[in-house]
C-alpha atoms as a PDB file:
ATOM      1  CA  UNK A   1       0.000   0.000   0.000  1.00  0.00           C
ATOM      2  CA  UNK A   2       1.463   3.148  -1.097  1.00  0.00           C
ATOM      3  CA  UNK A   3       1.868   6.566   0.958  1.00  0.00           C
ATOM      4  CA  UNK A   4      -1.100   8.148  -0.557  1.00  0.00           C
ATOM      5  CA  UNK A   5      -3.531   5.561   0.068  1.00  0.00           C
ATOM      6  CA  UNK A   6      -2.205   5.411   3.865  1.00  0.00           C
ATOM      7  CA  UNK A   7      -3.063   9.073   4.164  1.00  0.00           C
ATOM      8  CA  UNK A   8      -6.285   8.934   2.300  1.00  0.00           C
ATOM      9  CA  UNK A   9      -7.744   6.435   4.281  1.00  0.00           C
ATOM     10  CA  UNK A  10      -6.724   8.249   7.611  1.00  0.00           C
ATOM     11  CA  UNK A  11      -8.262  11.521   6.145  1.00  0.00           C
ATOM     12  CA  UNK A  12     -11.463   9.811   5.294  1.00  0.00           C
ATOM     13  CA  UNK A  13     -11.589   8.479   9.153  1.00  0.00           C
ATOM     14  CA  UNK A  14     -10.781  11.784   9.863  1.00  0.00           C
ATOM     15  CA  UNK A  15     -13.965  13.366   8.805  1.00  0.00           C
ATOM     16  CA  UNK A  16     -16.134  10.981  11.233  1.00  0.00           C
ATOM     17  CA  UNK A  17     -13.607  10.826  14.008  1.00  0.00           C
ATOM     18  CA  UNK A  18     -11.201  12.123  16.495  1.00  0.00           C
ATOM     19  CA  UNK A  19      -7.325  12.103  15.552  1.00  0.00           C
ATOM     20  CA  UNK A  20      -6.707   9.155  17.950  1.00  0.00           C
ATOM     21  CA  UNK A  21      -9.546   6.681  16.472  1.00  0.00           C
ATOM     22  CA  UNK A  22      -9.381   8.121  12.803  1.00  0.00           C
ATOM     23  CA  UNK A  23      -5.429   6.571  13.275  1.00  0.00           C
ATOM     24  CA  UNK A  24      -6.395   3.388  14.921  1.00  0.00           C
ATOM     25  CA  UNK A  25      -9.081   2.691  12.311  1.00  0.00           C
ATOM     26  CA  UNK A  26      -7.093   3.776   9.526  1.00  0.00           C
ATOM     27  CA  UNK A  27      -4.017   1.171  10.392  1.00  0.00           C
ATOM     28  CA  UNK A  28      -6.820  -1.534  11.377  1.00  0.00           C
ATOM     29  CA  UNK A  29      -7.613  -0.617   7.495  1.00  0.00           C
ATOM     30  CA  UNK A  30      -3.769  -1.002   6.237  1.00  0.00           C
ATOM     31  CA  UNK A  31      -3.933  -4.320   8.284  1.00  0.00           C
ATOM     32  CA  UNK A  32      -7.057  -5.780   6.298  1.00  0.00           C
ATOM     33  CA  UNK A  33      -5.972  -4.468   2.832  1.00  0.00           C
ATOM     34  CA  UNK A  34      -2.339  -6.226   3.623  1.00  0.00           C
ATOM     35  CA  UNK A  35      -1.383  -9.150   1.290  1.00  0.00           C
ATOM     36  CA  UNK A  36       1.522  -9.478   3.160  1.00  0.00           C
ATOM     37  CA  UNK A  37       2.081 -13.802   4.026  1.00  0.00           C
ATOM     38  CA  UNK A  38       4.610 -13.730   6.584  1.00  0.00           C
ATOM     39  CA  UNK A  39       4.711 -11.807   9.575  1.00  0.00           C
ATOM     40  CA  UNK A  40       8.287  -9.825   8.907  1.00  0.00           C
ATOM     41  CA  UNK A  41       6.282  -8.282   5.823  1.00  0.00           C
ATOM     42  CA  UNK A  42       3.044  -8.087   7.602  1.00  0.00           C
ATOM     43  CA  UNK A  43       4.788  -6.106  10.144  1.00  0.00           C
ATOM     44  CA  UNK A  44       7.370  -4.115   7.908  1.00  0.00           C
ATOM     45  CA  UNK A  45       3.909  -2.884   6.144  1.00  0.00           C
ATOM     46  CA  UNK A  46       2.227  -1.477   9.364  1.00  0.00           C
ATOM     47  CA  UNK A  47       5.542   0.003  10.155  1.00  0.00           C
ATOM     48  CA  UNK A  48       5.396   2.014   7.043  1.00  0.00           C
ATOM     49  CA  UNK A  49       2.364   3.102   7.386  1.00  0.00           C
ATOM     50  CA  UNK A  50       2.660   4.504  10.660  1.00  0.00           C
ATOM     51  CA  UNK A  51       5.916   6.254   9.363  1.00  0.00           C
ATOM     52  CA  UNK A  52       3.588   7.356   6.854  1.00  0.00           C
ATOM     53  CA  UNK A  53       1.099   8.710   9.018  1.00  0.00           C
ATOM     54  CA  UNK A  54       3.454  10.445  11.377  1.00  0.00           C
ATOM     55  CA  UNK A  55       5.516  12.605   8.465  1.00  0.00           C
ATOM     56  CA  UNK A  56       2.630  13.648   6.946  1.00  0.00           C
ATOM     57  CA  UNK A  57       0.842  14.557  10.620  1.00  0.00           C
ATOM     58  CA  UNK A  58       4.440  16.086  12.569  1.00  0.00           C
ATOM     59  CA  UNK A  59       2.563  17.915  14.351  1.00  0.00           C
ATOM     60  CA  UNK A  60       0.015  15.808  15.829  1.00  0.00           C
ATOM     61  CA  UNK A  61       0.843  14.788  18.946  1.00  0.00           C
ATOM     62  CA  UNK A  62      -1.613  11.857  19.502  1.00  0.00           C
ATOM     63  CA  UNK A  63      -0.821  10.267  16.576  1.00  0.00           C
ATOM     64  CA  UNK A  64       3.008   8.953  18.285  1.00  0.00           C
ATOM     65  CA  UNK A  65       1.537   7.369  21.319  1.00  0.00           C
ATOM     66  CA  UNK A  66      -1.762   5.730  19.224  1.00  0.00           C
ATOM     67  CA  UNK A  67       0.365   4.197  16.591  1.00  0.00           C
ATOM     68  CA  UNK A  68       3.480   3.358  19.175  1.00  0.00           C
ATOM     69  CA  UNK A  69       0.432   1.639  21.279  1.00  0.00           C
ATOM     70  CA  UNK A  70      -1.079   0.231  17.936  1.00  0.00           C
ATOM     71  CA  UNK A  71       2.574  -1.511  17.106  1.00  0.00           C
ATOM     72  CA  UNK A  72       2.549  -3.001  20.476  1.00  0.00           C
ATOM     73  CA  UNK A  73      -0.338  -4.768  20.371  1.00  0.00           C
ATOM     74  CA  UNK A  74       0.488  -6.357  17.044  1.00  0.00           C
ATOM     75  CA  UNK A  75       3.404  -7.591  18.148  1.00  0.00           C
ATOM     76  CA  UNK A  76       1.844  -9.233  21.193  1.00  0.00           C
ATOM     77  CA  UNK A  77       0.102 -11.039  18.572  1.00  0.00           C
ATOM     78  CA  UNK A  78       3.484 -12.108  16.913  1.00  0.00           C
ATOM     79  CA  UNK A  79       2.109 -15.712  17.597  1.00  0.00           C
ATOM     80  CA  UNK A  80      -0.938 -15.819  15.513  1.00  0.00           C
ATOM     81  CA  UNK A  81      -1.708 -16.577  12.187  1.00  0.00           C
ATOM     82  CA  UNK A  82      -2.024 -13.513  10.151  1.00  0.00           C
ATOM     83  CA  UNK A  83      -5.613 -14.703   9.181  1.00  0.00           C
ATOM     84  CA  UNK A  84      -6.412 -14.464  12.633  1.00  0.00           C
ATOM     85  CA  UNK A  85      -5.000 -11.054  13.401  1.00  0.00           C
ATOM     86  CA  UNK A  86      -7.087  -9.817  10.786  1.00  0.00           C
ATOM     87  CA  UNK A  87      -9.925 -11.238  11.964  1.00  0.00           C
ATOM     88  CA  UNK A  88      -9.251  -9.775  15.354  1.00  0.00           C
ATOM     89  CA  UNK A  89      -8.595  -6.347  13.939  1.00  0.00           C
ATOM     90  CA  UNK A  90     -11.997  -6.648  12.134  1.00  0.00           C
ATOM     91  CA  UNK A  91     -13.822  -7.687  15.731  1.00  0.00           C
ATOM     92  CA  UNK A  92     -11.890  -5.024  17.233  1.00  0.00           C
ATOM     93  CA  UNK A  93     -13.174  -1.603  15.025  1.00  0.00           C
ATOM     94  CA  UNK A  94     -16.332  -0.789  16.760  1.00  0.00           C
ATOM     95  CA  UNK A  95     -14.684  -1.260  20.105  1.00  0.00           C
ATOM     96  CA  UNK A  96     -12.321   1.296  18.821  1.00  0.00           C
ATOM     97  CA  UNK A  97     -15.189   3.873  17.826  1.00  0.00           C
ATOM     98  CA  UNK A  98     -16.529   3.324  21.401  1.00  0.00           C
ATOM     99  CA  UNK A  99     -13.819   3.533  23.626  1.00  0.00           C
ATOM    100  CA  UNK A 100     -13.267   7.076  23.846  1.00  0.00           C
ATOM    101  CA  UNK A 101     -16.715   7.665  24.940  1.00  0.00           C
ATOM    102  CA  UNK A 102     -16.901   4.623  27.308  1.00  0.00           C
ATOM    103  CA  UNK A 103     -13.043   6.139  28.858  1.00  0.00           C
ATOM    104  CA  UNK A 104     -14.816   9.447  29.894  1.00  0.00           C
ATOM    105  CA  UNK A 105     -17.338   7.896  31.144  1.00  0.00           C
ATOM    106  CA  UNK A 106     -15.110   6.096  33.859  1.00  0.00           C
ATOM    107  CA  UNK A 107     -12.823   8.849  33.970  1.00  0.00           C
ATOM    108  CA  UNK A 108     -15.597  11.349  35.239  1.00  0.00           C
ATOM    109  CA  UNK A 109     -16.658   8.412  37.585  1.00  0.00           C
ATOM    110  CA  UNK A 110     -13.260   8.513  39.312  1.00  0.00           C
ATOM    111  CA  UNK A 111     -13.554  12.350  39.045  1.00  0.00           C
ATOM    112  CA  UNK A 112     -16.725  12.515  41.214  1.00  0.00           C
ATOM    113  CA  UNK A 113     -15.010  12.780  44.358  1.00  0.00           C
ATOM    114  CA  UNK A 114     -13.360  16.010  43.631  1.00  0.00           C
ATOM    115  CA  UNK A 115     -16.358  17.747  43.016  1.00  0.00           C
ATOM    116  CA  UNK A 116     -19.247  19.270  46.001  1.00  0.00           C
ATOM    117  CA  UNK A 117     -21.861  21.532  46.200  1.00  0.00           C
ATOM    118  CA  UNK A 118     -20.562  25.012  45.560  1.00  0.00           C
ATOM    119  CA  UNK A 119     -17.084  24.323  43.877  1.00  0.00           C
ATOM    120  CA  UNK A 120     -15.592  26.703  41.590  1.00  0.00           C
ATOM    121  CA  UNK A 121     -13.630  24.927  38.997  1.00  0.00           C
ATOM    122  CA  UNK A 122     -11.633  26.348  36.847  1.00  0.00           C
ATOM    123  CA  UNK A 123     -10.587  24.871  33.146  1.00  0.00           C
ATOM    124  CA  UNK A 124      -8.683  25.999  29.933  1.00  0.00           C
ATOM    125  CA  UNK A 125      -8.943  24.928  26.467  1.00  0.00           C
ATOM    126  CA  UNK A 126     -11.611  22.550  25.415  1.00  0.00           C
ATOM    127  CA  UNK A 127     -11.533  19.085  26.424  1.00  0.00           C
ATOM    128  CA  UNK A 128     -14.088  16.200  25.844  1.00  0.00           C
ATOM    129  CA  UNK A 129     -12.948  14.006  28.755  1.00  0.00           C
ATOM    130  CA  UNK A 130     -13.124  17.572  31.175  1.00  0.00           C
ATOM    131  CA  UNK A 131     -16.741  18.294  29.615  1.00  0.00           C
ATOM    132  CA  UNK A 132     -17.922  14.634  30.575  1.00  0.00           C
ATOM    133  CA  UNK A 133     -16.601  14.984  33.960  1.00  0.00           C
ATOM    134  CA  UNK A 134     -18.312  18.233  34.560  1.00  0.00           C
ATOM    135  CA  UNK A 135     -21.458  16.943  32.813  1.00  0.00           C
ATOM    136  CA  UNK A 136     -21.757  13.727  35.373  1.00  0.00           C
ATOM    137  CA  UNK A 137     -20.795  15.475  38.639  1.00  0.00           C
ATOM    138  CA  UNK A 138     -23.808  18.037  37.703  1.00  0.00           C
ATOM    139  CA  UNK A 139     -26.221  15.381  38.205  1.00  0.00           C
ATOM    140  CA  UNK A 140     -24.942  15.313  41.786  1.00  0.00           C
ATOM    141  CA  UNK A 141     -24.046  18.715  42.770  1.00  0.00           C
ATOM    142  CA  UNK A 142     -24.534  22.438  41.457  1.00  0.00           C
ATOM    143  CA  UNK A 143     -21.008  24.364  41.118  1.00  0.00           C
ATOM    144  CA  UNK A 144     -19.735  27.208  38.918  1.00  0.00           C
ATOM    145  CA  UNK A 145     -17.586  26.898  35.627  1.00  0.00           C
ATOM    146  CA  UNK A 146     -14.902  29.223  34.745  1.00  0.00           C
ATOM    147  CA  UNK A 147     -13.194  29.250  30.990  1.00  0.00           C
ATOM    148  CA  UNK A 148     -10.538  30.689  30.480  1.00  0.00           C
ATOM    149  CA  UNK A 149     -10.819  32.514  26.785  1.00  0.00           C
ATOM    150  CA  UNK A 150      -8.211  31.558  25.211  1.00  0.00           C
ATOM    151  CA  UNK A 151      -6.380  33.493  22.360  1.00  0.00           C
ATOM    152  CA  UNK A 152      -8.232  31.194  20.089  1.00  0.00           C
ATOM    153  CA  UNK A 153     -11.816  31.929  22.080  1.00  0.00           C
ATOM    154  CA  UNK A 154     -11.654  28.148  22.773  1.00  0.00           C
ATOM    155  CA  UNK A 155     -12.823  28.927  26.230  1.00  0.00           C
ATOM    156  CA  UNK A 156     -16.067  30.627  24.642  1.00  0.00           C
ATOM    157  CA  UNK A 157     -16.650  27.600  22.315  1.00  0.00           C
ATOM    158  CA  UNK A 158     -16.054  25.204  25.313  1.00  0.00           C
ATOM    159  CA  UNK A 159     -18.870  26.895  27.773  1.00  0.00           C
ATOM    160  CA  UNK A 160     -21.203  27.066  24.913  1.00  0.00           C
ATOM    161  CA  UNK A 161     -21.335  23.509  24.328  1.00  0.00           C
ATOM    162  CA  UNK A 162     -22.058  22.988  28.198  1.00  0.00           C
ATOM    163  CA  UNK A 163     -25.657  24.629  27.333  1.00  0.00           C
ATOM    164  CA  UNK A 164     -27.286  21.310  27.544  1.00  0.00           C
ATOM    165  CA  UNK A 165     -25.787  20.608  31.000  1.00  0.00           C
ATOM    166  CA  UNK A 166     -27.321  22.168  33.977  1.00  0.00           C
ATOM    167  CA  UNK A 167     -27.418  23.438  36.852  1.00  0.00           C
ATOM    168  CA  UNK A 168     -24.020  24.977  37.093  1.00  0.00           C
ATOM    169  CA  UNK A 169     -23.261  28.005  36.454  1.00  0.00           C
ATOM    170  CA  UNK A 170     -20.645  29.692  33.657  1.00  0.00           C
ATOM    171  CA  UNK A 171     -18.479  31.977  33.436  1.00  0.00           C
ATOM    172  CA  UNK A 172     -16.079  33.223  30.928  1.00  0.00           C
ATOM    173  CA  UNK A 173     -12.555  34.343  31.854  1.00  0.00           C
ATOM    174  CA  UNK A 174     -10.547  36.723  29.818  1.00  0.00           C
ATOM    175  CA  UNK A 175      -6.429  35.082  29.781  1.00  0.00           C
ATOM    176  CA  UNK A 176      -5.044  38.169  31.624  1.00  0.00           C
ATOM    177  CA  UNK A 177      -7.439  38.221  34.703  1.00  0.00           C
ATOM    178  CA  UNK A 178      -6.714  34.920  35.446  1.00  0.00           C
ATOM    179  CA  UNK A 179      -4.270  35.957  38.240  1.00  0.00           C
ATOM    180  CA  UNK A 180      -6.785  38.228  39.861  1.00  0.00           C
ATOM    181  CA  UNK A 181      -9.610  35.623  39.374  1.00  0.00           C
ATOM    182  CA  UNK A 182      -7.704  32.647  40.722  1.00  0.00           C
ATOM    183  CA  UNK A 183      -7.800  33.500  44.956  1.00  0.00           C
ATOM    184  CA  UNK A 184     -11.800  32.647  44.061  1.00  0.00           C
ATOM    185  CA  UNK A 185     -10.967  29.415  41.941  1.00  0.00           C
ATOM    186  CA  UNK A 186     -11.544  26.135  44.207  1.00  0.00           C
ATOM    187  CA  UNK A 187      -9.304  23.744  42.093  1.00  0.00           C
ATOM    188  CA  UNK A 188      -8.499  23.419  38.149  1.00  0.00           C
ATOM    189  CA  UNK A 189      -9.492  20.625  35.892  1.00  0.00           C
ATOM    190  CA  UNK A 190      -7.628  20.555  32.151  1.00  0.00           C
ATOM    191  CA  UNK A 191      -7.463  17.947  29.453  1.00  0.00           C
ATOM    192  CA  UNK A 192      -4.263  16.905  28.168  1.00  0.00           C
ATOM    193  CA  UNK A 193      -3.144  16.256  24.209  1.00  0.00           C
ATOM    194  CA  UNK A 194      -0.333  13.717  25.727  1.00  0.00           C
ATOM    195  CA  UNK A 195       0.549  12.489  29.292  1.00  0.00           C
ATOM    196  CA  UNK A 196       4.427  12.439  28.916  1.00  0.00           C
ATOM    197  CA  UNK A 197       6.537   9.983  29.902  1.00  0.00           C
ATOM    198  CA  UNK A 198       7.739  11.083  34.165  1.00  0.00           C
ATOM    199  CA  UNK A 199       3.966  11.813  34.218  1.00  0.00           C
ATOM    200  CA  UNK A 200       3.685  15.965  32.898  1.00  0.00           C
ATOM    201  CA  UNK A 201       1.763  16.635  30.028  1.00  0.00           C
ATOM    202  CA  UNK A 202       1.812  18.660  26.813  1.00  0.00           C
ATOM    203  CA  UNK A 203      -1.515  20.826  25.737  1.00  0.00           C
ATOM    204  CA  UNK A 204      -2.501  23.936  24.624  1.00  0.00           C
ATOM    205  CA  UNK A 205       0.002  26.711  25.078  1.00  0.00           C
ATOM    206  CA  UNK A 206      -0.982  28.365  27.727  1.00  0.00           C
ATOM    207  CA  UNK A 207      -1.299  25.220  30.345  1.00  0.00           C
ATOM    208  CA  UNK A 208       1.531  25.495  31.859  1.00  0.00           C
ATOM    209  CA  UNK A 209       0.981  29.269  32.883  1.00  0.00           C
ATOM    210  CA  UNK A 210      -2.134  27.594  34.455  1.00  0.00           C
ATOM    211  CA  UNK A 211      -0.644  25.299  36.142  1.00  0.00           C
ATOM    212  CA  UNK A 212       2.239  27.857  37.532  1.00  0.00           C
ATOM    213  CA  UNK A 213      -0.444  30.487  38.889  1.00  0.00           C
ATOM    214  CA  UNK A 214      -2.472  27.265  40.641  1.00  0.00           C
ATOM    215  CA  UNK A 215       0.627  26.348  42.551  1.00  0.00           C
ATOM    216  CA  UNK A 216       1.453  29.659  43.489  1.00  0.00           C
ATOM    217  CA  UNK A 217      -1.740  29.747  44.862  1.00  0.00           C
ATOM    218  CA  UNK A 218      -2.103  26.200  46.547  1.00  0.00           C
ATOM    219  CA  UNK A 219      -4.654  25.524  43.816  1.00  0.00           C
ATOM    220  CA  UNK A 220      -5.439  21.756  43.380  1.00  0.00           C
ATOM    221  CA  UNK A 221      -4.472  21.591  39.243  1.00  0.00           C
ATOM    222  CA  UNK A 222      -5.883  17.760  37.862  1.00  0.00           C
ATOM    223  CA  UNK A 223      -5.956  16.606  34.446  1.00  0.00           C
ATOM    224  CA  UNK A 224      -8.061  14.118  32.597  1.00  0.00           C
ATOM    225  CA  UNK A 225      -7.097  12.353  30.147  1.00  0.00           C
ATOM    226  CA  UNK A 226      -7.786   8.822  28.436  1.00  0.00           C
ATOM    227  CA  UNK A 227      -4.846   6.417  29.040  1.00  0.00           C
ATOM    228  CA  UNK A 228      -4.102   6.285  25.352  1.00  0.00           C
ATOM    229  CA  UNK A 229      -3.115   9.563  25.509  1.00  0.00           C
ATOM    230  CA  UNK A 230       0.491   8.079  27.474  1.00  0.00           C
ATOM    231  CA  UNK A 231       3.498   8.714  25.574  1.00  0.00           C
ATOM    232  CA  UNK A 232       6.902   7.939  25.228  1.00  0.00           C
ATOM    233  CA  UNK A 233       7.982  11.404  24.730  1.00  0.00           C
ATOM    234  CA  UNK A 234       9.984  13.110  27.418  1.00  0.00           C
ATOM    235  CA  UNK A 235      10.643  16.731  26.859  1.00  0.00           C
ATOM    236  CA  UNK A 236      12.746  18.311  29.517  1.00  0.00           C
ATOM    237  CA  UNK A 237      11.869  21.760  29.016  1.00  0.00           C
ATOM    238  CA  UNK A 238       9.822  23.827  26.671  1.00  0.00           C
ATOM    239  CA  UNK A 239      12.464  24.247  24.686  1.00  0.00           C
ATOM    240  CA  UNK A 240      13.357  20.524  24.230  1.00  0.00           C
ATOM    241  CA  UNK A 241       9.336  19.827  23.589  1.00  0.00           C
ATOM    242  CA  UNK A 242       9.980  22.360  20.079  1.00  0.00           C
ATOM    243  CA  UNK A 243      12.196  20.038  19.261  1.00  0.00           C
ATOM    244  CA  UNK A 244      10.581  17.094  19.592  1.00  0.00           C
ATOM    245  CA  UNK A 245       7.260  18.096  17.970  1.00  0.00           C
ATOM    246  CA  UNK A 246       7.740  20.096  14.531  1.00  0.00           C
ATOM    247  CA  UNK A 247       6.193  23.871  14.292  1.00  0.00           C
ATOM    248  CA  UNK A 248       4.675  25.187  12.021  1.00  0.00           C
ATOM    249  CA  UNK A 249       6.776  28.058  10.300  1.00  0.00           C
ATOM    250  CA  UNK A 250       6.537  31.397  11.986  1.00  0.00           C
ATOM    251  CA  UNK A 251       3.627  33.489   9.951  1.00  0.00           C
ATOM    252  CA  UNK A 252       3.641  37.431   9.256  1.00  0.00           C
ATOM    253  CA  UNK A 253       1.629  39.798  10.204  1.00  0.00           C
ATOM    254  CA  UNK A 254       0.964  43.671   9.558  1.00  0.00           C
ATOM    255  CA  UNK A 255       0.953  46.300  12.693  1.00  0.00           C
ATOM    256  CA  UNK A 256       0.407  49.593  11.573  1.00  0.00           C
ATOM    257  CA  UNK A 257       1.613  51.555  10.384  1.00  0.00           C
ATOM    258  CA  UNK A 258       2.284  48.917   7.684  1.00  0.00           C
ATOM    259  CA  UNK A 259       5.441  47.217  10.001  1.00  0.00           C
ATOM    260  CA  UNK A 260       5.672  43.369   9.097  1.00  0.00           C
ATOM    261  CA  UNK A 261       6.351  41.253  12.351  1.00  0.00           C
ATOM    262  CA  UNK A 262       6.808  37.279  12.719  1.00  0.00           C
ATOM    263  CA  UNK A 263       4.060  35.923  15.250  1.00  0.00           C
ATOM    264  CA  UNK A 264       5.488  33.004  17.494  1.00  0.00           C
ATOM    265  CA  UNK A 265       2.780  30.992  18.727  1.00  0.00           C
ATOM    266  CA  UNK A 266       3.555  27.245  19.058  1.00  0.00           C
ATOM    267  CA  UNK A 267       0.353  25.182  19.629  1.00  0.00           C
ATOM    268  CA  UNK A 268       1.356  23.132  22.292  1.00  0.00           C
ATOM    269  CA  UNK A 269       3.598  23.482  25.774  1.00  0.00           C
ATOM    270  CA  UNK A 270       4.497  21.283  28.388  1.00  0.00           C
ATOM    271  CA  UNK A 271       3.651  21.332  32.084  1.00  0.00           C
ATOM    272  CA  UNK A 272       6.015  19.202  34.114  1.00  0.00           C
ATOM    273  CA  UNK A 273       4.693  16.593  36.919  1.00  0.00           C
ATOM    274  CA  UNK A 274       5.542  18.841  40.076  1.00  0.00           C
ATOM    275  CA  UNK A 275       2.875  21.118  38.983  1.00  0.00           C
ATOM    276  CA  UNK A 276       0.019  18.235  38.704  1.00  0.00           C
ATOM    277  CA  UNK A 277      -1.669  16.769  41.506  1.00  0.00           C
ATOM    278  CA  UNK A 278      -3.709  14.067  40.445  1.00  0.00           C
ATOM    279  CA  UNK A 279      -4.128  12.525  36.405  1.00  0.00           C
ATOM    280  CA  UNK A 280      -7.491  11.102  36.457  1.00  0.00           C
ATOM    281  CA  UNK A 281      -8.017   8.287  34.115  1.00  0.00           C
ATOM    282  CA  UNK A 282     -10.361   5.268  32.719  1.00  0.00           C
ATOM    283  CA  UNK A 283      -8.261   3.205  35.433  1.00  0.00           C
ATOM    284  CA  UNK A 284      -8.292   5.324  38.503  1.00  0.00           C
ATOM    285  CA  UNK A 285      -6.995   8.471  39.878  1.00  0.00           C
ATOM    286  CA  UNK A 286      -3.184   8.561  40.014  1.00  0.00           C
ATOM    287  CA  UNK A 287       0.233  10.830  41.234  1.00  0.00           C
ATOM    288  CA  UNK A 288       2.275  11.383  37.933  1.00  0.00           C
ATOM    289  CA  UNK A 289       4.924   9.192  39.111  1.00  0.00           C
ATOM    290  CA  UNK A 290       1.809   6.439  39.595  1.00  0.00           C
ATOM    291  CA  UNK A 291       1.111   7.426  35.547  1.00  0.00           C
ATOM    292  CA  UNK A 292       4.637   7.084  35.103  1.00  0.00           C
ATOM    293  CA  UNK A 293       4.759   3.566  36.514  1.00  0.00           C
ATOM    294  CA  UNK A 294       1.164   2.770  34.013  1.00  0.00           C
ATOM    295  CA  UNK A 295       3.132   4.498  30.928  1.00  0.00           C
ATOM    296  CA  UNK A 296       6.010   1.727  31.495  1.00  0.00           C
ATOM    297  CA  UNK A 297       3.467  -1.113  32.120  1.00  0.00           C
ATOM    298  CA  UNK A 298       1.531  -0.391  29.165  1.00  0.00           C
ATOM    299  CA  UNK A 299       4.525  -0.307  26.794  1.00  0.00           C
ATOM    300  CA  UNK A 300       6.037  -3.046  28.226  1.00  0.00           C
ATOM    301  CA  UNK A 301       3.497  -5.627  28.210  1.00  0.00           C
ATOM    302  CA  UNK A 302       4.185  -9.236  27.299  1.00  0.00           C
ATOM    303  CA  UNK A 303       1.810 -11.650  26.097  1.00  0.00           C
ATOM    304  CA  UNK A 304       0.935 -14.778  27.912  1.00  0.00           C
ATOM    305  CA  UNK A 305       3.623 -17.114  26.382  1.00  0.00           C
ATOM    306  CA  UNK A 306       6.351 -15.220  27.828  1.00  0.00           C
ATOM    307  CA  UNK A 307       7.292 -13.256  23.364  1.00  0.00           C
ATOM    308  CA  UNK A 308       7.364  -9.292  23.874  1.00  0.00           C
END
């Protein structure tokens, strides 16, 4: 299968699906379409098509720990008949369409005990698995939502598609007052594009300023976030994480009067584990160096006749 059907496939899942399932479904696809006979070529071909995948996507963070998760669990299958793995990839696609949905759920389970009458929580950028726990612990208590806008009015977008939930109440949060507003903030709850390797994790730019005002205000700062989201990437600064996930090149704009300036935005930054209390996942509430212990687990695992 050539590059350009790799990526068309992906884009296709793209249009009915997150990133993360739109690249799980689209290898599951590469893995049906294979002629491949022997495993060393039915392998080699997955391989390339996650390279495929990632060069063409260098800036999408999910992508690295779906497909290095993806490659795993095919090779924990190293002792089945290729017939048989494609049968299991087959069984496997609507289980992949669900589990997102069916990780939030559990996640904002685990997230219920956070929450009480009252609570002012405080969250930035828009997050799926943070609207799902905010949309289950309403059905138990009544507490107040701040957004922070974002420069991208994300935090506007994310409130308004909280209409349907009720009874708490919203409020939106220009960037800049977020030190003044933050004494009145109970605790923060963000998403997370990644969960990094020593537990931190890389999102919006922006999170990390979060995340430094909440600890310099003994503000609780938690982040939810599916366990497919744990990666083998390990910036060690913010610098380090530009180097590890491609930009996009620097765009100009026009201040008057008529002065052309490069804007410097990157999407993402990373907020390291000391500033993170709690990571709540599909499989319980844990420390980032607990996360850090799952992240090595889950990359590590070893099927049940002994062949990584």
């Amino acid at each position: 299968m050539n590059e350009q059907s790799v990526c068309d496939i992906y884009n296709e899942k793209r249009r009915h699906h997150e990133d993360a399932t739109a690249t799980r479904l689209a290898l599951i696809e590469v893995v049906k379409r294979t002629g491949e006979t022997t495993f060393q070529g039915f392998q080699q071909t997955i391989k390339n098509a996650i390279e495929t995948l990632c060069s063409q996507n260098p800036t999408n963070i999910i992508m690295k720990p779906v497909t290095d998760l993806f490659f795993q669990d095919l090779r924990i299958m190293s002792v089945k008949q290729i017939h048989e793995i494609k049968e299991e990839m087959r069984q496997k696609e609507k289980d992949v369409i669900d589990e997102p949905e069916l990780s939030r759920k559990e996640i904002a389970k685990h997230a219920i005990r956070f929450f009480r009458d009252g609570l002012k929580v405080l969250t930035y950028s828009k997050s799926r698995a943070v609207a799902k726990c905010l949309d289950y612990a309403r059905q138990e208590f009544s507490f107040t939502v701040y957004a922070l806008q974002g420069g991208d009015n994300s935090g506007q977008e994310f409130l308004a598609s909280l209409e349907r939930f009720e009874p708490f109440q919203k409020v939106l949060v220009p960037d800049i007052a977020l030190s003044t507003i933050i004494s009145e903030i109970d605790t923060v709850l963000v998403g997370a594009v990644a969960v990094t390797e020593n537990g931190g994790i890389i999102n919006k730019t922006g999170t990390r300023t979060v995340s430094s005002i909440a600890l310099e205000h003994q503000k609780d700062f938690f982040v939810a976030a599916e366990s497919y989201k744990f990666s083998k990437l390990y910036p060690l600064s913010q610098g380090h994480l530009r180097n590890l996930t491609p930009l996009p090149p620097l765009r100009t704009i026009t201040t008057p009067p008529q002065d052309a300036v490069l804007f410097d935005c990157p999407e993402f930054d990373y907020t390291p584990p000391s500033f993170i209390r709690c990571l709540l996942t599909e499989v319980g509430v844990k420390t980032p160096a607990d996360a850090c212990v799952s992240s090595h687990e889950l990359y590590n695992r070893i099927s049940k006749n002994g062949r990584r």
